[in-house]
C-alpha atoms as a PDB file:
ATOM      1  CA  UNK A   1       7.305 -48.847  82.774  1.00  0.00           C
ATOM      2  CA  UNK A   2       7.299 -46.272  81.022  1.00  0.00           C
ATOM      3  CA  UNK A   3       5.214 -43.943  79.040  1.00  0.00           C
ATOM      4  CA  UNK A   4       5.708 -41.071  76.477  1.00  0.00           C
ATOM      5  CA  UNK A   5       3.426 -38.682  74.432  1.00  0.00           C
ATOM      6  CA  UNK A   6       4.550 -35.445  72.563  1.00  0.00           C
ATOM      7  CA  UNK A   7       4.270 -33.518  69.555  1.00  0.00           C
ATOM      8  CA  UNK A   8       5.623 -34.393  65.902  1.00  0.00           C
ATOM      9  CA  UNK A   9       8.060 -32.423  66.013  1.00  0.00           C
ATOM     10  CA  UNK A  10       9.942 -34.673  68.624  1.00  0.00           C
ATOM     11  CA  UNK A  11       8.752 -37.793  66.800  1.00  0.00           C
ATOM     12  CA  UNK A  12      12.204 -39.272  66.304  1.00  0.00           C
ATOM     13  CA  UNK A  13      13.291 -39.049  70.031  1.00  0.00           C
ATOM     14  CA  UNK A  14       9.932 -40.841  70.937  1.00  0.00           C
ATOM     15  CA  UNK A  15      10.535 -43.184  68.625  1.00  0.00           C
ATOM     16  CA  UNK A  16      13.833 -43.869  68.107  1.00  0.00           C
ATOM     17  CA  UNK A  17      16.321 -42.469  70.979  1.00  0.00           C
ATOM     18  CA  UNK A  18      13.968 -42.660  74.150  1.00  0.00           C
ATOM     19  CA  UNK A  19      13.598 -46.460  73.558  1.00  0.00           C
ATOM     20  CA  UNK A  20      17.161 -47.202  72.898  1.00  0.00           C
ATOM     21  CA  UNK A  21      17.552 -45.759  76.021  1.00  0.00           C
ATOM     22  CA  UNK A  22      15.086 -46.815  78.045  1.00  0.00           C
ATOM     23  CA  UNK A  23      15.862 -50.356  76.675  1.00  0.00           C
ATOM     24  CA  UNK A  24      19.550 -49.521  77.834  1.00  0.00           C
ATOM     25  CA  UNK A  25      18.227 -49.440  81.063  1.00  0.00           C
ATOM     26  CA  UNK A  26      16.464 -52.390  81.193  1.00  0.00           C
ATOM     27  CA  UNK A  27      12.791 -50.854  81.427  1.00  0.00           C
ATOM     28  CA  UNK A  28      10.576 -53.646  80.689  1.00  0.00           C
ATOM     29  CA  UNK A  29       6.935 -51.879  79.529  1.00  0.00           C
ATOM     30  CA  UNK A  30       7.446 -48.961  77.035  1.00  0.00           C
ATOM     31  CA  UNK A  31       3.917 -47.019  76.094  1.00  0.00           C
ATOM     32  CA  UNK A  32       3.620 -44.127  73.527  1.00  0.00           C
ATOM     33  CA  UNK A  33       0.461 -42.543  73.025  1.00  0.00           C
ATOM     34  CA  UNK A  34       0.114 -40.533  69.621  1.00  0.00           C
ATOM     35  CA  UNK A  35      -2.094 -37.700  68.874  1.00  0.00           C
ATOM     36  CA  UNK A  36      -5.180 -39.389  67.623  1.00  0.00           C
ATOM     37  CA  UNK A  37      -5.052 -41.054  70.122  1.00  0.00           C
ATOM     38  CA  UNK A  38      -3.457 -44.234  69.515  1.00  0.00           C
ATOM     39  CA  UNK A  39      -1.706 -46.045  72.385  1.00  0.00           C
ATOM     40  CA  UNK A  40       1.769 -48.379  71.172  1.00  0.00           C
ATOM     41  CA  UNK A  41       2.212 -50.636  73.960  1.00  0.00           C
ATOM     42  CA  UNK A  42       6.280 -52.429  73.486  1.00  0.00           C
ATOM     43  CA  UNK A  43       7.713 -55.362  75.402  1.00  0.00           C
ATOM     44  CA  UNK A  44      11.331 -55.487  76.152  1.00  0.00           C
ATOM     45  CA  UNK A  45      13.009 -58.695  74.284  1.00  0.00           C
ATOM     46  CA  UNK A  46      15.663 -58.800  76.524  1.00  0.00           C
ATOM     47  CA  UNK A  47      17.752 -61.098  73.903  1.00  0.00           C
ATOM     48  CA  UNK A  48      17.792 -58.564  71.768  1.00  0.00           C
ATOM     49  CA  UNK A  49      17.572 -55.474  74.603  1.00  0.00           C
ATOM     50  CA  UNK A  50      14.910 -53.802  72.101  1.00  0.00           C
ATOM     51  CA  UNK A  51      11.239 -53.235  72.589  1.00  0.00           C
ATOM     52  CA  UNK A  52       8.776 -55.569  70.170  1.00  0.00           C
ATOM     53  CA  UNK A  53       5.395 -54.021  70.011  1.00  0.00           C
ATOM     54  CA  UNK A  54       3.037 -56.060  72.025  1.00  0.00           C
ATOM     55  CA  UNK A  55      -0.220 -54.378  71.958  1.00  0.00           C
ATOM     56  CA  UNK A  56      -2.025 -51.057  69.316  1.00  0.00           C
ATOM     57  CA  UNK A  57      -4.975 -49.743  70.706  1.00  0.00           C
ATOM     58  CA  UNK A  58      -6.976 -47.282  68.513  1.00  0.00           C
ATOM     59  CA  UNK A  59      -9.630 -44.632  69.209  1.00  0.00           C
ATOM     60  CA  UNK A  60     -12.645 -46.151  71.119  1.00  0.00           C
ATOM     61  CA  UNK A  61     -11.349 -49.527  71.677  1.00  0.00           C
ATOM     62  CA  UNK A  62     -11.551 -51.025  75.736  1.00  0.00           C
ATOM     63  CA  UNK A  63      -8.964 -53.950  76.680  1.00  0.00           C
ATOM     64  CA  UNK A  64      -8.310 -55.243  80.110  1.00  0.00           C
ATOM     65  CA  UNK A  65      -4.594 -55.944  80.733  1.00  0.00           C
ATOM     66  CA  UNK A  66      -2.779 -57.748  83.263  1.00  0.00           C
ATOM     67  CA  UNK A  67       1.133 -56.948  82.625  1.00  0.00           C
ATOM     68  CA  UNK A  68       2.646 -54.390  83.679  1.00  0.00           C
ATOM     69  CA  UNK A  69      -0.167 -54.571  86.366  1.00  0.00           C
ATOM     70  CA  UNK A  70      -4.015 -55.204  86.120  1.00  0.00           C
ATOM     71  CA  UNK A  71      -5.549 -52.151  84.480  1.00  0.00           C
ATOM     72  CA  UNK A  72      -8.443 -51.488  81.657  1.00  0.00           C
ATOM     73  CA  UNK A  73      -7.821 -49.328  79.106  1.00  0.00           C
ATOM     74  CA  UNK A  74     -10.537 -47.359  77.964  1.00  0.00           C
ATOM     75  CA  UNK A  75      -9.783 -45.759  74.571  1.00  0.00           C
ATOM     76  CA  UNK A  76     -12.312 -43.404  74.365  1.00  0.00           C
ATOM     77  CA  UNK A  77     -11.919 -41.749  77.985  1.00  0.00           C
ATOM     78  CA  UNK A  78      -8.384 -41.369  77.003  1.00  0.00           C
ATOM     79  CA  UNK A  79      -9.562 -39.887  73.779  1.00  0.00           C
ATOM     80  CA  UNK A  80     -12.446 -37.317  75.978  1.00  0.00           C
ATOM     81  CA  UNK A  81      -9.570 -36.465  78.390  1.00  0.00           C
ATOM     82  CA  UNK A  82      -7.307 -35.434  75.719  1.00  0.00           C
ATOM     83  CA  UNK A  83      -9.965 -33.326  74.241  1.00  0.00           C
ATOM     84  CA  UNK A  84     -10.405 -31.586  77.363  1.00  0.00           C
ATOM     85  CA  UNK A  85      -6.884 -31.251  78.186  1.00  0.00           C
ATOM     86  CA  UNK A  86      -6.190 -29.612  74.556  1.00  0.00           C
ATOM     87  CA  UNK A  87      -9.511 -26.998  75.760  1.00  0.00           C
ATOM     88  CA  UNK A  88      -7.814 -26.189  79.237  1.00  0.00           C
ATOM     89  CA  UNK A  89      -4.418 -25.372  77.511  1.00  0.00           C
ATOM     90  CA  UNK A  90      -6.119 -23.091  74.905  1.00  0.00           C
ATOM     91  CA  UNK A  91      -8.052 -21.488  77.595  1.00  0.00           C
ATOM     92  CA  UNK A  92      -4.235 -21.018  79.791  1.00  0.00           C
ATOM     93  CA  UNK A  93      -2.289 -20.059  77.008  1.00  0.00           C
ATOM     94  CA  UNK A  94      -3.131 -16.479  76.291  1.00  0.00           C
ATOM     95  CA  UNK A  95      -2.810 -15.522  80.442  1.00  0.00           C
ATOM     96  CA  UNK A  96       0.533 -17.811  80.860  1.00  0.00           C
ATOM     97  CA  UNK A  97       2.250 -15.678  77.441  1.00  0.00           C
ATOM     98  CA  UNK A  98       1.442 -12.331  79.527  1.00  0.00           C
END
């Protein structure tokens, strides 16, 4: 499995070249988490070695999956941990540019 997440500015390698390539290699599960956040979870069709998307979460929703393992995802944590994580790098960036 794998999962990505990035800014806009690399959208077409997220998109487009990661997946070919992770396809390429056979990687079943391929997630992508956008800004908002919204979490893209893709399938590998391995008759056509692309990903199909299997599953769009958006902000607040809560699903319980069971492929690629059992595991609940909880929209709106992963929306309160981004938040926070944007905070901490504001708060790091002005000592880590010294």
């Amino acid at each position: 499995m794998t999962i990505t997440a990035g800014r806009c500015a690399r959208r077409t390698g997220r998109r487009i070249t990661k997946p070919a390539v992770y396809a390429e290699q056979g990687i079943p599960f391929y997630w992508r988490i956008e800004a908002e956040p919204r979490l893209f979870c893709h399938r590998l069709d391995p008759a056509t070695s692309t990903y199909a998307l299997d599953l769009e979460l958006a902000p607040g929703e809560k699903v319980d999956l069971t492929e690629p393992w059992s595991l609940t995802v909880d929209m709106g944590e992963l929306e309160s941990l981004a938040v926070h994580l944007v905070r901490t790098v504001a708060t790091l960036r002005p000592r880590l540019s010294r």
